[in-house]
N, C-alpha and C. Protein backbone atom coordinates (compact mmCIF):
# COMPACT_ATOMS: atom_id res chain seq x y z
N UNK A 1 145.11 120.78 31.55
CA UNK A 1 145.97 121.95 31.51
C UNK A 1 147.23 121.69 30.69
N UNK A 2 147.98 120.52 30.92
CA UNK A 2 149.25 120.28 30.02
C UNK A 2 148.71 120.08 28.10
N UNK A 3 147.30 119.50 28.43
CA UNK A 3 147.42 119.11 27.01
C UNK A 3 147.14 120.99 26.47
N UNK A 4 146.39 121.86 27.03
CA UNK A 4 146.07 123.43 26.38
C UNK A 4 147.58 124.30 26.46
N UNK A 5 148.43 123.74 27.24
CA UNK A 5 149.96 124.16 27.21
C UNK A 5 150.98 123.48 25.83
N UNK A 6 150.59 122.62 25.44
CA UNK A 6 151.48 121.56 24.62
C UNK A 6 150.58 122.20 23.20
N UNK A 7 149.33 122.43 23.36
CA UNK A 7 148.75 122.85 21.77
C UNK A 7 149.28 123.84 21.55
N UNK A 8 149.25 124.91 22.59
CA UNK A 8 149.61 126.25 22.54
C UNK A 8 151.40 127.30 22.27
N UNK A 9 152.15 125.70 22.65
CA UNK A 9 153.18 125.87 22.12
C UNK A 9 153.20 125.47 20.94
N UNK A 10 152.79 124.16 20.05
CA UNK A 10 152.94 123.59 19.08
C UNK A 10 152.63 124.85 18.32
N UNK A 11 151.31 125.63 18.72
CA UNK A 11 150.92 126.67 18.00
C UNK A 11 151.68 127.70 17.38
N UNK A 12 152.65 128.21 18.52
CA UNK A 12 153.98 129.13 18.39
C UNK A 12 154.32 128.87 17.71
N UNK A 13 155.09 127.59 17.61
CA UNK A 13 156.03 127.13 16.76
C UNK A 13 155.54 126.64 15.06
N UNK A 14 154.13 126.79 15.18
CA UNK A 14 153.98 127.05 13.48
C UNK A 14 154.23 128.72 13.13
N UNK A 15 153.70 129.17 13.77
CA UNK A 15 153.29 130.46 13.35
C UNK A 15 155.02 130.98 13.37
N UNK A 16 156.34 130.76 13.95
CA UNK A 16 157.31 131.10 13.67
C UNK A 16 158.06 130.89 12.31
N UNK A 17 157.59 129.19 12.34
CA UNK A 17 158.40 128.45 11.39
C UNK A 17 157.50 129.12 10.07
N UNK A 18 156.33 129.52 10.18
CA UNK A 18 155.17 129.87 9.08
C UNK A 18 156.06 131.20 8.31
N UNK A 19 156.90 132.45 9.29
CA UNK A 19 157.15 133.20 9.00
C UNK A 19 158.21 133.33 8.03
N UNK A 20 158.96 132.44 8.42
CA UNK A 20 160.00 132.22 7.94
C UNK A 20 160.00 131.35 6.24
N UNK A 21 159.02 130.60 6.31
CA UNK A 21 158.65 129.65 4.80
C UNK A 21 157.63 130.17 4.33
N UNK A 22 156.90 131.20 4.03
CA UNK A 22 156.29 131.78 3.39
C UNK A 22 156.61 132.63 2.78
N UNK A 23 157.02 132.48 0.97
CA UNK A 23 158.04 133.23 -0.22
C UNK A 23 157.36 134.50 -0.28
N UNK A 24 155.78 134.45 -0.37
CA UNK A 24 155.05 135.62 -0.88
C UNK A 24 153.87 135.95 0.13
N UNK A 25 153.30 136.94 0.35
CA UNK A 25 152.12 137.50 1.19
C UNK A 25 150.99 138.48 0.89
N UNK A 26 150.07 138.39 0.82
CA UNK A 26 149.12 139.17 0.29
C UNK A 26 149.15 140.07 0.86
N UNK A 27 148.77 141.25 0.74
CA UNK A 27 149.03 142.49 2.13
C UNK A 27 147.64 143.43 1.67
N UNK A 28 147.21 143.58 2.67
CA UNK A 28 146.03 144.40 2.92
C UNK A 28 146.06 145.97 2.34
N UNK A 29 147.55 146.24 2.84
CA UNK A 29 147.88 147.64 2.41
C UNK A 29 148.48 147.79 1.22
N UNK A 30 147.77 148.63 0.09
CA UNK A 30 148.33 148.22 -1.16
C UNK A 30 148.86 149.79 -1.48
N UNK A 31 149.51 150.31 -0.76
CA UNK A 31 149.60 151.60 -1.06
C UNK A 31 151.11 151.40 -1.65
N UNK A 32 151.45 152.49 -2.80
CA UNK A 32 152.60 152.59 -3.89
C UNK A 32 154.13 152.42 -2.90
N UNK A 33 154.74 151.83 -4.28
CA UNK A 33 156.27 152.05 -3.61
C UNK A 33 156.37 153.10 -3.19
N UNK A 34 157.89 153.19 -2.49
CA UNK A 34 158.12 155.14 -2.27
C UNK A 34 159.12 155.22 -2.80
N UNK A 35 159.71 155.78 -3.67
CA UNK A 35 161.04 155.81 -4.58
C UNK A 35 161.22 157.26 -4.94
N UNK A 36 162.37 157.23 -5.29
CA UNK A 36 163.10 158.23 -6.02
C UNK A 36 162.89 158.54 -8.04
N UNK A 37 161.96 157.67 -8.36
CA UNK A 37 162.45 157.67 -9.55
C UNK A 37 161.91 158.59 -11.01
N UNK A 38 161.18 159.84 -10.08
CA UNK A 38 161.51 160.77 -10.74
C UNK A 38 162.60 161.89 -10.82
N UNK A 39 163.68 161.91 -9.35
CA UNK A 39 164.37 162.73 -10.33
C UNK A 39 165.29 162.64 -10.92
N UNK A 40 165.51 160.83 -11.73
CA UNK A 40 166.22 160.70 -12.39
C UNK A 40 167.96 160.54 -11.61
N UNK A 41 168.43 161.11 -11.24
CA UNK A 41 169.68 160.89 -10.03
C UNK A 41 170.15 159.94 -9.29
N UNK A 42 168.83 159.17 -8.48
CA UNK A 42 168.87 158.12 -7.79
C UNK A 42 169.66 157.08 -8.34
N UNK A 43 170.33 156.48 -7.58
CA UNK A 43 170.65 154.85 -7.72
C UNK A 43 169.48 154.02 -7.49
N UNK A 44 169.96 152.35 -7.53
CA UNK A 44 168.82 151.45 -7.32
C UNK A 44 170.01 150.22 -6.40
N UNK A 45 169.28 149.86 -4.97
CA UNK A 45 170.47 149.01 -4.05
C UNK A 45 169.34 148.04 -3.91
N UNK A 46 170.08 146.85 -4.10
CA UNK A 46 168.67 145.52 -3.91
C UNK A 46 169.14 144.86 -2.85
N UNK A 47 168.60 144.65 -1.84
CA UNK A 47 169.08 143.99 -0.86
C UNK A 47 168.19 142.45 -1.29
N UNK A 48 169.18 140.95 -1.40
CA UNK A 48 168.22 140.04 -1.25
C UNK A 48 168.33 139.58 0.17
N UNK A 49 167.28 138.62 0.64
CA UNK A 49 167.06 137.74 1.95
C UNK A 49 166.55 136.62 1.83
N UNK A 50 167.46 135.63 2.44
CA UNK A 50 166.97 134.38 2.82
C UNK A 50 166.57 133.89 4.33
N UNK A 51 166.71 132.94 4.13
CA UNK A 51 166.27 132.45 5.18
C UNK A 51 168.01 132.59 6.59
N UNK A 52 167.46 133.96 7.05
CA UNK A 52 168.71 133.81 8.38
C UNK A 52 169.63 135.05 8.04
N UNK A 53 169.61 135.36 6.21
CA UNK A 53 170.67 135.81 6.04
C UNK A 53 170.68 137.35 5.19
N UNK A 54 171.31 137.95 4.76
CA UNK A 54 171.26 138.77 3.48
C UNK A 54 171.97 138.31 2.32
N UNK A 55 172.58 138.59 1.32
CA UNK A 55 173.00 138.63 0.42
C UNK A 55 174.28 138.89 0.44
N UNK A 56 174.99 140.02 1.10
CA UNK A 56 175.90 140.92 1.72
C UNK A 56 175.96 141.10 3.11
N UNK A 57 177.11 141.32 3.42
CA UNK A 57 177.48 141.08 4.90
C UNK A 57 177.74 142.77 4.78
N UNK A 58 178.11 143.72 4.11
CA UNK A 58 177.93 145.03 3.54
C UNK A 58 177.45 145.85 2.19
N UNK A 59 176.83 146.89 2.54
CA UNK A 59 176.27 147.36 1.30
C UNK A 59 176.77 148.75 1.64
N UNK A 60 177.42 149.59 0.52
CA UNK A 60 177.54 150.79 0.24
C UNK A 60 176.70 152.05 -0.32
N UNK A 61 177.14 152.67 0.08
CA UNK A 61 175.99 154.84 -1.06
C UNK A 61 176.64 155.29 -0.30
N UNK A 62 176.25 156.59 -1.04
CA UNK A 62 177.42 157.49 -1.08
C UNK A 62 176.15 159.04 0.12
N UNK A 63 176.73 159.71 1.16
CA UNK A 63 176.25 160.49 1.78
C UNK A 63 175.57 161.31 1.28
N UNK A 64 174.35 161.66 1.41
CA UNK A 64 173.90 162.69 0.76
C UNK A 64 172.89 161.82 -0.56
N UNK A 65 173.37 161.31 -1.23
CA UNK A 65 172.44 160.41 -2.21
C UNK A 65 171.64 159.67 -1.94
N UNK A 66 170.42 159.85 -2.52
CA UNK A 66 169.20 159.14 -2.41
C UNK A 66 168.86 158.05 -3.41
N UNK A 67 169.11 156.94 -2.56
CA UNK A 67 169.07 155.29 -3.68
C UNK A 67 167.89 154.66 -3.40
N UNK A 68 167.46 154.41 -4.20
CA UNK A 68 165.90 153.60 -4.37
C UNK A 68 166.46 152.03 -3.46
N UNK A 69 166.11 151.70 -2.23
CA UNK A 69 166.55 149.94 -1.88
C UNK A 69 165.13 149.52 -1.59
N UNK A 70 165.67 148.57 -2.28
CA UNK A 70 164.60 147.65 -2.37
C UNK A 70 164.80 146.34 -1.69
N UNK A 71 163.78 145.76 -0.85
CA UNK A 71 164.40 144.12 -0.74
C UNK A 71 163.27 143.24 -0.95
N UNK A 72 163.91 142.23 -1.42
CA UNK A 72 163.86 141.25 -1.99
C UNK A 72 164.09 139.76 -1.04
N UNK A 73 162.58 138.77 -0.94
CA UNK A 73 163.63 138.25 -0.03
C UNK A 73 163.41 136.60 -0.90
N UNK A 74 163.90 135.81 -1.15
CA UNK A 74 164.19 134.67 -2.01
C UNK A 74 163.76 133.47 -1.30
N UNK A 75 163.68 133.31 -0.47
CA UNK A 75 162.83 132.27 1.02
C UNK A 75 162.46 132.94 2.20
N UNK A 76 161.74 132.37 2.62
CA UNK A 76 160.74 133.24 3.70
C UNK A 76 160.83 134.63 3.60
N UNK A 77 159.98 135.56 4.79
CA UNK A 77 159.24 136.64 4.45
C UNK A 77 160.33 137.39 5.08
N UNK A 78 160.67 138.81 4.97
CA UNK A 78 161.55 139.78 5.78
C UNK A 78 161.37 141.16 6.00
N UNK A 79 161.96 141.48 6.67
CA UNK A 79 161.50 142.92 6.46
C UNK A 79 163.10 143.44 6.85
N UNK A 80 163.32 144.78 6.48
CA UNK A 80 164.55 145.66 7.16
C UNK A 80 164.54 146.59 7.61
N UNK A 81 165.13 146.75 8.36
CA UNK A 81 165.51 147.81 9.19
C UNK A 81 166.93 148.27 9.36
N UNK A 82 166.68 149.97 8.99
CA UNK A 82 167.67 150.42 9.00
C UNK A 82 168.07 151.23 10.40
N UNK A 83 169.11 150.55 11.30
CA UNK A 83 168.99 151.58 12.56
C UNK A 83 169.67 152.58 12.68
N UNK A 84 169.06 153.48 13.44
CA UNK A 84 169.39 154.83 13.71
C UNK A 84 168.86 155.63 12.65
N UNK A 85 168.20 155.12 12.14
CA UNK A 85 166.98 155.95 11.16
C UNK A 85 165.69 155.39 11.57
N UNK A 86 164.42 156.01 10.46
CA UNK A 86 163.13 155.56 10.65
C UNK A 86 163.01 154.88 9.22
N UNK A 87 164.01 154.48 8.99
CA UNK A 87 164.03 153.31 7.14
C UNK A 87 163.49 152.21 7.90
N UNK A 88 161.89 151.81 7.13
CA UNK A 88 161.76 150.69 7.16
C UNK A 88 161.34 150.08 6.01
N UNK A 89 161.86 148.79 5.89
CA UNK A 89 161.36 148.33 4.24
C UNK A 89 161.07 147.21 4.16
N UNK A 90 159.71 146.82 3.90
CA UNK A 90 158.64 145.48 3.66
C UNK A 90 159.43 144.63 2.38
N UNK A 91 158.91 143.76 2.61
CA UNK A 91 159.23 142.72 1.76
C UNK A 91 158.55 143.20 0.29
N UNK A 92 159.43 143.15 -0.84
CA UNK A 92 159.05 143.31 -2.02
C UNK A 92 158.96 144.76 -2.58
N UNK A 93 158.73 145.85 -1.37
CA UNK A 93 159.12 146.74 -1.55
C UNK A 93 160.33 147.72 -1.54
N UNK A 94 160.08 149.31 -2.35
CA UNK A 94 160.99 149.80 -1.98
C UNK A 94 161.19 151.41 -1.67
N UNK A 95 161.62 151.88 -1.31
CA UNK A 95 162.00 152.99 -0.62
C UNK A 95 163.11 153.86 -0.99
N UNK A 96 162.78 155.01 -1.22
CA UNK A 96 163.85 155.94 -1.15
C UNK A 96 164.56 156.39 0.04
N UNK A 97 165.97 155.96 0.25
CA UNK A 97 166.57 156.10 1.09
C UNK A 97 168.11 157.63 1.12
N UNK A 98 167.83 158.44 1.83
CA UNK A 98 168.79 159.29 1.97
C UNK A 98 169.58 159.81 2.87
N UNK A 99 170.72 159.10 3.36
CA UNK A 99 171.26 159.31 5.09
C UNK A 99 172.36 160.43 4.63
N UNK A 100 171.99 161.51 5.57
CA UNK A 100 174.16 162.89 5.10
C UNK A 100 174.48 162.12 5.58
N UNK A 101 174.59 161.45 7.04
CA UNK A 101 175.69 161.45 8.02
C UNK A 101 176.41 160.09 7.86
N UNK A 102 177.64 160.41 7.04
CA UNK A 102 178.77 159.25 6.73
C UNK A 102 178.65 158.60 8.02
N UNK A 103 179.11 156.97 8.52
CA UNK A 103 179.18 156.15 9.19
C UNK A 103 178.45 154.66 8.78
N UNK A 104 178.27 154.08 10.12
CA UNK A 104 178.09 152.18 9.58
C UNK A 104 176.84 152.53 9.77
N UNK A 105 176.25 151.66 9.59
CA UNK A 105 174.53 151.56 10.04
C UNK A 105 174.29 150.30 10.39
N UNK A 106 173.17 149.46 11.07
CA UNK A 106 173.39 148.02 11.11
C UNK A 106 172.33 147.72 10.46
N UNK A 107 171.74 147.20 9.71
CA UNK A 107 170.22 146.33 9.30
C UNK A 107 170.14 145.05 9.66
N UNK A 108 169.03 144.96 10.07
CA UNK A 108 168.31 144.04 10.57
C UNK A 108 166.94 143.72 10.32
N UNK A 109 166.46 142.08 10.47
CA UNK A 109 165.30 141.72 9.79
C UNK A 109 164.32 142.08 10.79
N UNK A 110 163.70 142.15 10.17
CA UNK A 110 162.28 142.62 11.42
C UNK A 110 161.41 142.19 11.09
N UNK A 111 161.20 141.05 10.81
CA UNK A 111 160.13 139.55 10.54
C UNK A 111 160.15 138.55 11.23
N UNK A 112 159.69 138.09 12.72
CA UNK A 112 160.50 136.56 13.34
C UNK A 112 160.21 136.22 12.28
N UNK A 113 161.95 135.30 11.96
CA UNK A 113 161.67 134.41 10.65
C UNK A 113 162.32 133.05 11.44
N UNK A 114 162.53 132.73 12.42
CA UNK A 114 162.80 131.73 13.04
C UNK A 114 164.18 131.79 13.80
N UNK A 115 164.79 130.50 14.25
CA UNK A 115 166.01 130.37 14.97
C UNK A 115 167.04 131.38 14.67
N UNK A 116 167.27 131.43 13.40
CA UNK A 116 168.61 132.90 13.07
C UNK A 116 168.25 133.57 12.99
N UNK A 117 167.16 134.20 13.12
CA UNK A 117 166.39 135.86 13.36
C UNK A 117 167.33 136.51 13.60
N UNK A 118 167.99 136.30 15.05
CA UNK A 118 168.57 137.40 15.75
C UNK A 118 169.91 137.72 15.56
N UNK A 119 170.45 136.70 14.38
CA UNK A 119 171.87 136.90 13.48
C UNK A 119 172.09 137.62 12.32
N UNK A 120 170.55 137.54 12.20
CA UNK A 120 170.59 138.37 10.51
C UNK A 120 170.51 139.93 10.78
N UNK A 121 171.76 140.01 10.32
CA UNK A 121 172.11 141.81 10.24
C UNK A 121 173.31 141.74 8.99
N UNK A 122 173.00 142.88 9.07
CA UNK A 122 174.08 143.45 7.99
C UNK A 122 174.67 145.18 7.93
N UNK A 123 175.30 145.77 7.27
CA UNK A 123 175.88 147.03 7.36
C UNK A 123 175.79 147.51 6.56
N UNK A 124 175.29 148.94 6.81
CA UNK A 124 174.95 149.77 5.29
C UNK A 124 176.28 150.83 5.50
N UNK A 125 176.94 151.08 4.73
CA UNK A 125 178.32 151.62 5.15
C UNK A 125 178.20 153.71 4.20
N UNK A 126 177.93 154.35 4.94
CA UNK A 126 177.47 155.58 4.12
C UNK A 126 178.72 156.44 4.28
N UNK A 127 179.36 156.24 3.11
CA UNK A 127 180.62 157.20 2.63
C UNK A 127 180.59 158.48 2.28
């Protein structure tokens, strides 16, 4: 019993650490970006990610405008989340994003990518 307890953690603990050190991922679902970039108007906001962190501790747009974000993540795999919306955005992809309602927003990774998982946030600040 201890030794099917001791594999079974060791196990966890790849598959965490796996999440986190894996740059690129094949994905089953190959369906198109979602962007803005026909009507010309849009901005383009790149969020990068590493391992724990973002790029920016804040990112700005302007209310009402719809910016193509994209993220990008530079070590291990990530995903974001934008809360208090239904923005979600995969790794490598990107999304047209359009919030009216001026205020903070928080983002957050939504990939266990290991030990700082639960630090990595950041603020989308909509003016």
């Amino acid at each position: 019993m201890k030794k099917w307890l001791l594999f079974a953690s060791a196990l966890c603990l790849v598959f965490v650490l796996a999440a986190c050190g894996a740059n690129t991922a094949k994905e089953d679902n190959k369906e198109a970006n979602t962007t803005a970039a026909d009507s010309g108007s849009a901005s383009d906001l790149v969020v990068t990610a590493s391992n724990w962190k973002f790029d920016q501790k804040e990112y700005k747009i302007k209310a009402g405008e719809t910016v193509n974000l994209k993220l990008d993540s530079v070590s291990g795999l990530h995903g974001l989340q934008i809360q208090k919306t239904d923005y979600q955005i995969a790794n490598g992809k990107t999304v047209a994003v359009n919030i009216s309602e001026p205020g903070s927003y928080e983002m957050i990774c939504t990939v266990p990518c290991g030990t700082g998982h639960r630090e990595m946030k950041a603020t989308l600040v909509v003016e």
